[in-house]
Each structure stands twice: as structure tokens, then as C-alpha cells.
Protein backbone atom coordinates (compact mmCIF):
# COMPACT_ATOMS: atom_id res chain seq x y z
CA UNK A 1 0.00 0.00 0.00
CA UNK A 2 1.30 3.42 -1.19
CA UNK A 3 2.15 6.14 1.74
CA UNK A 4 -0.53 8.24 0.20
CA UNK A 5 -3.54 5.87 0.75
CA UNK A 6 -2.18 4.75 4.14
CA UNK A 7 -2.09 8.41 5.34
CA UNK A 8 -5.98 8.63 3.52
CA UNK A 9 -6.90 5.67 5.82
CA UNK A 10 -5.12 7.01 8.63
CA UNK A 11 -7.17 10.63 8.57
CA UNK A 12 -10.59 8.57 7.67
CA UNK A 13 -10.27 6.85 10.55
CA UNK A 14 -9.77 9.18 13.40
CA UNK A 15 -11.95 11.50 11.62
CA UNK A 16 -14.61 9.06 12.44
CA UNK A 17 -12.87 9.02 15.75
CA UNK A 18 -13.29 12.25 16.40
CA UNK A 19 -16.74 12.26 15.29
CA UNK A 20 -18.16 9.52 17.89
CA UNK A 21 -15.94 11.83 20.65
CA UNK A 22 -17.64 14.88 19.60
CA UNK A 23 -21.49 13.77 19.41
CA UNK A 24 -21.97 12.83 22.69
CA UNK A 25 -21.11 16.31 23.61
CA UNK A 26 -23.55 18.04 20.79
CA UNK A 27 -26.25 15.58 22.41
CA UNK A 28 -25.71 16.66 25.94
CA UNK A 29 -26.05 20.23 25.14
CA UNK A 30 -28.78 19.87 23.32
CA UNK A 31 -30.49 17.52 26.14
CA UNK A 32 -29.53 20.17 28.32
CA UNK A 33 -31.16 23.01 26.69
CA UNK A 34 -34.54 20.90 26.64
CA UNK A 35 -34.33 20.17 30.06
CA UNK A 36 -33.32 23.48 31.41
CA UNK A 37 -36.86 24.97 31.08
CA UNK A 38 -38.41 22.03 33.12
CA UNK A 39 -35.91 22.80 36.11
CA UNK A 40 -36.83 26.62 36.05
CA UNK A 41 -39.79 25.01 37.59
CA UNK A 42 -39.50 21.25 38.74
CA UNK A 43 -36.31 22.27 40.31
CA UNK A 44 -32.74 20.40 39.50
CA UNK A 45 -33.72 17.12 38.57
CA UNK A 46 -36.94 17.41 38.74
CA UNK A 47 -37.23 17.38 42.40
CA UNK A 48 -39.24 20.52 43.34
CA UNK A 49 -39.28 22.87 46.20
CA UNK A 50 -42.68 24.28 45.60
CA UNK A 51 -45.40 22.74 47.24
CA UNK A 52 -47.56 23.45 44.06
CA UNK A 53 -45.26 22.06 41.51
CA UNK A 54 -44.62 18.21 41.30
CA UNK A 55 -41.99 16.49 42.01
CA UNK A 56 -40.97 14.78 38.38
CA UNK A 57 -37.44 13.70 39.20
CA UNK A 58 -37.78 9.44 38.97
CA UNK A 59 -41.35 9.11 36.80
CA UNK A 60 -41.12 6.58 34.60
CA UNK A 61 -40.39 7.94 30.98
CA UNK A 62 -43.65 6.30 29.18
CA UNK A 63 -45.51 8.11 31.99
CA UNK A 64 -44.11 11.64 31.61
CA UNK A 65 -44.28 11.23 27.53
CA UNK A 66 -47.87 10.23 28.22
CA UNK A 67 -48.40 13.50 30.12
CA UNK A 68 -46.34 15.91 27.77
CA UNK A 69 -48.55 14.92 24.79
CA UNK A 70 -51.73 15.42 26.81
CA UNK A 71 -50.91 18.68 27.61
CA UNK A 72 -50.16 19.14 23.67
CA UNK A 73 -53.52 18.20 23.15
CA UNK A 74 -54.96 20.33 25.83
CA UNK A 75 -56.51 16.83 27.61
CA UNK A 76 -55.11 18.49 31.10
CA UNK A 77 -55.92 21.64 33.08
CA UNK A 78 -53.01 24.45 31.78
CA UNK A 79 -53.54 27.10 34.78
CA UNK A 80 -51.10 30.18 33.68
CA UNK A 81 -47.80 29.90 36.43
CA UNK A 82 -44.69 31.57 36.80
CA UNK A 83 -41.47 30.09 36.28
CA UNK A 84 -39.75 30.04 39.52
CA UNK A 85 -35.71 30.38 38.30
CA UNK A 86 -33.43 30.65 35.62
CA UNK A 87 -33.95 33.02 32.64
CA UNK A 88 -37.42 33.59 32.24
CA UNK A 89 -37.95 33.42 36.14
CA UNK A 90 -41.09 36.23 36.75
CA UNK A 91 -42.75 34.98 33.25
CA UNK A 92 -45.72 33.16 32.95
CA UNK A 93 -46.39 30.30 30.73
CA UNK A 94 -48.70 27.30 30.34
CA UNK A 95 -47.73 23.34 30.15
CA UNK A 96 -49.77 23.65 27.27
CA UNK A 97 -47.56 25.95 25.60
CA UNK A 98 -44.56 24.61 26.54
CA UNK A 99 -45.56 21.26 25.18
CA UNK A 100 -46.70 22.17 22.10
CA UNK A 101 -43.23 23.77 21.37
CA UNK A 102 -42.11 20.01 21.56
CA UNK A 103 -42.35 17.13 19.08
CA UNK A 104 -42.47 13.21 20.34
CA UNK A 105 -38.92 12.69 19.80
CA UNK A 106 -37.67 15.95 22.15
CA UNK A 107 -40.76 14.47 24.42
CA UNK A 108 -39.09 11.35 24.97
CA UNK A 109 -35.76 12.69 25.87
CA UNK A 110 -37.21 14.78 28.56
CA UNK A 111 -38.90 11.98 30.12
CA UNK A 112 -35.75 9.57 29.96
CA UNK A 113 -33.20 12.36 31.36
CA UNK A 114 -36.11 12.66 34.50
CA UNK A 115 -36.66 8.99 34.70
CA UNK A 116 -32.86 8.18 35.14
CA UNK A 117 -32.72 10.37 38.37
CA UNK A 118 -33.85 9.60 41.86
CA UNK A 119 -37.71 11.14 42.92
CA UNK A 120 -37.24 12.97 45.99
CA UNK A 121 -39.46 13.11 48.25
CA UNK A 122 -41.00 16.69 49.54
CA UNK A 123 -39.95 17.54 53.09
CA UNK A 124 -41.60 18.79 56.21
CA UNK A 125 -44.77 18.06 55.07
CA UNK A 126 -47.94 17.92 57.90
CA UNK A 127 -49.88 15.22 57.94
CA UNK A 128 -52.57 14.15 60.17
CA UNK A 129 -51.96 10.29 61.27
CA UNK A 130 -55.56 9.21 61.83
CA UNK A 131 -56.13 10.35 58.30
CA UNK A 132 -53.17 9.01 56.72
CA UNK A 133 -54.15 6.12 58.55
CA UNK A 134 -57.57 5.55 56.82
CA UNK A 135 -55.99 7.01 53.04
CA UNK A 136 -53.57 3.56 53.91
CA UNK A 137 -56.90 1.33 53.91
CA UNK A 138 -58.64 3.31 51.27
CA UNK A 139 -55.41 2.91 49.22
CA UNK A 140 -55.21 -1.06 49.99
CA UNK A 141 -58.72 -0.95 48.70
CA UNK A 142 -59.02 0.73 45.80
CA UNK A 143 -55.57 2.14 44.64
CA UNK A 144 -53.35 -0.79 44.77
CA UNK A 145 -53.38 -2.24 41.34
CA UNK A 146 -52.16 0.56 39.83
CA UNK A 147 -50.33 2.44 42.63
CA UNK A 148 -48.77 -0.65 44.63
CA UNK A 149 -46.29 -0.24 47.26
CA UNK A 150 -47.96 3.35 48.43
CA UNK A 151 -47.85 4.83 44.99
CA UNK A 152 -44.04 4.82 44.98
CA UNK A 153 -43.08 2.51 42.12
CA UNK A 154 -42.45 4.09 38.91
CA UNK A 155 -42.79 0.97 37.20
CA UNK A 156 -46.71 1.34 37.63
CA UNK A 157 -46.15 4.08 35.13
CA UNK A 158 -49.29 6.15 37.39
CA UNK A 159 -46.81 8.79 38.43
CA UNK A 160 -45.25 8.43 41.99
CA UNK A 161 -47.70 9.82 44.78
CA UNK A 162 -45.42 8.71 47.66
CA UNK A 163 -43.76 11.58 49.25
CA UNK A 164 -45.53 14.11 46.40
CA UNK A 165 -46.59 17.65 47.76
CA UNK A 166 -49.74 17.52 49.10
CA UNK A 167 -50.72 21.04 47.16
CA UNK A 168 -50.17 19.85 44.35
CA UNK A 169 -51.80 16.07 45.04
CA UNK A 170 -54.94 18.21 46.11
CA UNK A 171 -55.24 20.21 43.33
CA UNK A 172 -54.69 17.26 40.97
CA UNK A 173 -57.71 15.82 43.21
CA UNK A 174 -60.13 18.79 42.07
CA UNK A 175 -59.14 18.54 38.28
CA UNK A 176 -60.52 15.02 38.78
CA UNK A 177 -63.24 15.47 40.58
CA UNK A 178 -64.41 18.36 37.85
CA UNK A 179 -63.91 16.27 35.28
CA UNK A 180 -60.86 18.48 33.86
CA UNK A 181 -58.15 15.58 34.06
CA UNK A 182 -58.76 12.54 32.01
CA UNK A 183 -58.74 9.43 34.19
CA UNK A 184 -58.42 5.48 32.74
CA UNK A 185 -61.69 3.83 32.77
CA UNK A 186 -59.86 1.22 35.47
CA UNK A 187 -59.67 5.00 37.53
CA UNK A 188 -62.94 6.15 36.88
CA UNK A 189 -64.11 2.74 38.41
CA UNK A 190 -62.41 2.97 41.05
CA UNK A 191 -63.17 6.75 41.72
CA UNK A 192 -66.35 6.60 41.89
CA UNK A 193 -66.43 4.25 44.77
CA UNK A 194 -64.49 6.86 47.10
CA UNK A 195 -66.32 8.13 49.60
CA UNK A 196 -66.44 11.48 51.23
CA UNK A 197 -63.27 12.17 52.94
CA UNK A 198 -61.32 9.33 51.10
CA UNK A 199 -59.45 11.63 48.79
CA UNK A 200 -58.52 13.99 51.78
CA UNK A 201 -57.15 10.86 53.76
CA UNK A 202 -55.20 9.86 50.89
CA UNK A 203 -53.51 12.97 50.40
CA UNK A 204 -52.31 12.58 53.72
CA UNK A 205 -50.99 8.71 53.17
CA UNK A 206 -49.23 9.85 50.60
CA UNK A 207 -48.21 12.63 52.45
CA UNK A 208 -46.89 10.46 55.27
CA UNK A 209 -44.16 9.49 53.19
CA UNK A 210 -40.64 10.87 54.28
């Protein structure tokens, strides 16, 4: 082989080299710029520190792709918020409209970078025992199949409810209740057999969590 066509084969191959070495980078960056608008309000990793935004940090990724295209389609409450850091921290802005600013594929990159890190679990939260208590037994009851453990396997793919804010868990309870949050028709089953003060227990169950 001529010293030409060696040195042709030699720059080929670490420009492919250099090319694996480099995308990994690109991808991060770009990752990072999709995420960074989710932390101006879940917080770093998804783990908020605002009673009324939900801890994200550890969902399983078919669940929070699942969400992000609801809100696309307007199938969920959008109530107008503020973002809480970063850049744009003072403006307000809808999941709605952040969602549709996203296709599938940037969906499901979201969810896997949140489902890779650890769901931690809000702090300092009060909870009345006699009610958390009876939200145990209503959750044994009703709940279990697709919330086992006390809502805190991701693997259900229902969201973890284990250790979420109670704010939030409420307010997710009213959009429910209304009618405003699609439920499965497993849920809807199973909702309508909750009796007054069941949802109010369970807040606090899941609110025992620490």
C-alpha cells in the first residue's frame, strides 16, 4: 500500500474518531437546553421545592411522555404559572404551551433524562396520622393495582404519589373530581367508589411518606 492511501486511511479513521468523541457532547447540550426549562420550575432534577409544583425527578419515561402529549392536546388543566428560576424566572407560561413547542422525539428525551434520576421526596410536610391512617386502607382498597407499594413505584407508570406535595396532590384531586383531568376507565371505576373524605385521607398517606 502506497504512503498516500495509508495516510488517507489514517485521517478517515480518526476522523470518524473524532466524530463519535464529539457527538456525545452536541447531544448533551442539546439535552440540556430541553431540560433546562423544566428545572426553572421542577427544580434540579426534577425534584421541586414548591409545594404546588410536582416532584418529576424518577417518573417513569412512558408516563411523563404520556403526560407531555396530553398537555399538547390540551386533555389536562393548563392554569397560567410563573417560572420560579433561571432566565425567564417572573414569566408566565402554560404546560400547554410549553408542550406544544415540543415534538415526540424531544418528548421522549425529557422523560428519559427525569426517569434516570432519583424522585425525591417533599420535606416537612404535615400530615394528620388518623387520616393518613384511613388514606392507607382506602389505598389497599381501591388504589393498589395501579399504585402498589404506596404509589411509589415508577414501574406502575401512574406517576409516583409517595412523598408528592400535598398542594399539588390536592389540586390534581379537584381537576378530577371536575372532570378536567382525564382518568383510565380502570380510575374512573375505582373513583367513583371513594367516599367522602377518602381523597382527603389519601392525600395525607401519601403525604406520610418521608
Amino acid at each position: 500500500m502506497s504512503a498516500n492511501k495509508t495516510n488517507l486511511l489514517l485521517s478517515a479513521g480518526f476522523g470518524a474518531v473524532l466524530s463519535l468523541l464529539t457527538v456525545p457532547g452536541s447531544f448533551a447540550a442539546d439535552l440540556q437546553e430541553l431540560v433546562n426549562p423544566c428545572a426553572d420550575c421542577h427544580g434540579k432534577d426534577g425534584a421541586s421545592t414548591d409545594p404546588n409544583v410536582p416532584i418529576i425527578g424518577g417518573f417513569s419515561a412512558p408516563y411523563t411522555t404520556d403526560s407531555m402529549i396530553a398537555y399538547k392536546g390540551e386533555e389536562r388543566p393548563c392554569p397560567e404559572s410563573e417560572y420560579l428560576s433561571g432566565d425567564k424566572k417572573g414569566k408566565k407560561a402554560t404546560m400547554c404551551d410549553i408542550a406544544k413547542e415540543l415534538n415526540e422525539e424531544e418528548m421522549k428525551k425529557i422523560a428519559a433524562y427525569f426517569a434516570a434520576k432519583p424522585f425525591v421526596r417533599a420535606t416537612n410536610q404535615k400530615f394528620d396520622p388518623a387520616l393518613a391512617k384511613k388514606g392507607k386502607a382506602v389505598q389497599d382498597d381501591l388504589c393498589v393495582k395501579c399504585h402498589d407499594k404506596g404509589g411509589s413505584l415508577a414501574s406502575d407508570d401512574s406517576g409516583i404519589l409517595a412523598g408528592q406535595w400535598m398542594p399539588y396532590m390536592r389540586q390534581a384531586f379537584k381537576e378530577y373530581s371536575a372532570g378536567d383531568r382525564p382518568m383510565t376507565k380502570k380510575m374512573k371505576k375505582k373513583y367513583k367508589k371513594l367516599k367522602e373524605g377518602d381523597i382527603e385521607a389519601l392525600i395525607h398517606y401519601f403525604g406520610s411518606f418521608k
